[in-house]
Protein backbone atom coordinates (compact mmCIF):
# COMPACT_ATOMS: atom_id res chain seq x y z
CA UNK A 1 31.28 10.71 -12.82
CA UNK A 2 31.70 8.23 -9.64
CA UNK A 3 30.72 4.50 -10.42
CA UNK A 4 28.41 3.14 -8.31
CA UNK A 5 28.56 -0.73 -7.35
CA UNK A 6 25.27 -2.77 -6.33
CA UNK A 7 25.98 -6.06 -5.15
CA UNK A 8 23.53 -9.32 -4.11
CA UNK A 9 21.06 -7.32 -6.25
CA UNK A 10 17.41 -9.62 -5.91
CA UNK A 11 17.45 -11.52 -9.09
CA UNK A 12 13.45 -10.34 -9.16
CA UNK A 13 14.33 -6.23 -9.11
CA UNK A 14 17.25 -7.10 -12.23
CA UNK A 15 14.35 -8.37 -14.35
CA UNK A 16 12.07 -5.55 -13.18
CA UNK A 17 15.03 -2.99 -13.80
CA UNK A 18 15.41 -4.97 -17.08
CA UNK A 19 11.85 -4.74 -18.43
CA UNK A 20 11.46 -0.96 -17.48
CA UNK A 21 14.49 -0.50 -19.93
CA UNK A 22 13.25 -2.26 -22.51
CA UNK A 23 10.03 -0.51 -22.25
CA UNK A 24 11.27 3.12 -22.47
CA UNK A 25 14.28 1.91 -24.86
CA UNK A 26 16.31 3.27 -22.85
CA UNK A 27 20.20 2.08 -21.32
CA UNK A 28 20.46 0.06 -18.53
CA UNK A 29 22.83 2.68 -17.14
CA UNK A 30 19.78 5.21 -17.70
CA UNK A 31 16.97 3.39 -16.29
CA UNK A 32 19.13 2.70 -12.82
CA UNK A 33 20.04 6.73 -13.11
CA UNK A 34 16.44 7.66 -13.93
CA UNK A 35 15.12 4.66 -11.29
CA UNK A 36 17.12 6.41 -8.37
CA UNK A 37 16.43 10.01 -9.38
CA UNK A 38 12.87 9.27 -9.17
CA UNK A 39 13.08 7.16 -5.94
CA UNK A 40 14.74 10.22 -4.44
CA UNK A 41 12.45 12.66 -5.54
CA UNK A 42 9.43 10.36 -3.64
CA UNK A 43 11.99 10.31 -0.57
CA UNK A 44 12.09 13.44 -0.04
CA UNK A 45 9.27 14.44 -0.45
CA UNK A 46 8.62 12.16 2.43
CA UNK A 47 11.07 13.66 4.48
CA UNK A 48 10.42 17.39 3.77
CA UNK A 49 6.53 16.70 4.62
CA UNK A 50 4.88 18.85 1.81
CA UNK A 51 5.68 21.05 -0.86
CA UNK A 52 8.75 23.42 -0.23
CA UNK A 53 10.41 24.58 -3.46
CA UNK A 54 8.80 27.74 -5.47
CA UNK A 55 8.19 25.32 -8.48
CA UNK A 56 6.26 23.03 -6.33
CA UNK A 57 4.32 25.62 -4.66
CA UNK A 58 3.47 26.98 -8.42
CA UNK A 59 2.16 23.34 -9.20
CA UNK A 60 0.26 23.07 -6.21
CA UNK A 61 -1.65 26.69 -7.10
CA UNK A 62 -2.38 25.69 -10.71
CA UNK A 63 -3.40 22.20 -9.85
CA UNK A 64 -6.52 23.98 -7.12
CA UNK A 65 -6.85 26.66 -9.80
CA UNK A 66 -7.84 23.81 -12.29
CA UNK A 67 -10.05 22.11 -9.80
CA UNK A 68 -11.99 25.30 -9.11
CA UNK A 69 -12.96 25.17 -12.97
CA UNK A 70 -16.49 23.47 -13.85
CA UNK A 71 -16.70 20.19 -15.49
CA UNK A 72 -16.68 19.34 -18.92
CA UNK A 73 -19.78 17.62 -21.14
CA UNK A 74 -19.85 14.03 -20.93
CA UNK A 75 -17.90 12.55 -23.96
């Protein structure tokens, strides 16, 4: 696996970084793997404009299937 340097990293994001690992229990080396996965998921979905990938498009169907379905009784 390549090692990936970050440099002059905002004091401000570390503790961020820092608290998100405490909170899911995970590494730090997992929560900056997990932090940049996700980040690139949100970018490109930017980029791409909408839903592309057969998965996505499956999502997308079952989420207006669900919304099609009547309400449930107040709780």
């Amino acid at each position: 696996m390549t090692d990936l340097v970050l440099r002059d990293i905002d004091p401000m994001l570390v503790d961020r970084i820092r608290r998100i690992s405490v909170a899911r229990g995970w590494t730090q080396h997992q929560t900056v793997t997990n932090l940049i996965e996700q980040g690139l998921f949100a970018c490109e979905h930017e980029v791409h404009g909408g839903f592309e990938h057969p998965e996505v498009d499956a999502l997308s169907d079952a989420i207006a299937a669900l919304k099609l379905l009547p309400t449930g009784g107040s709780f």
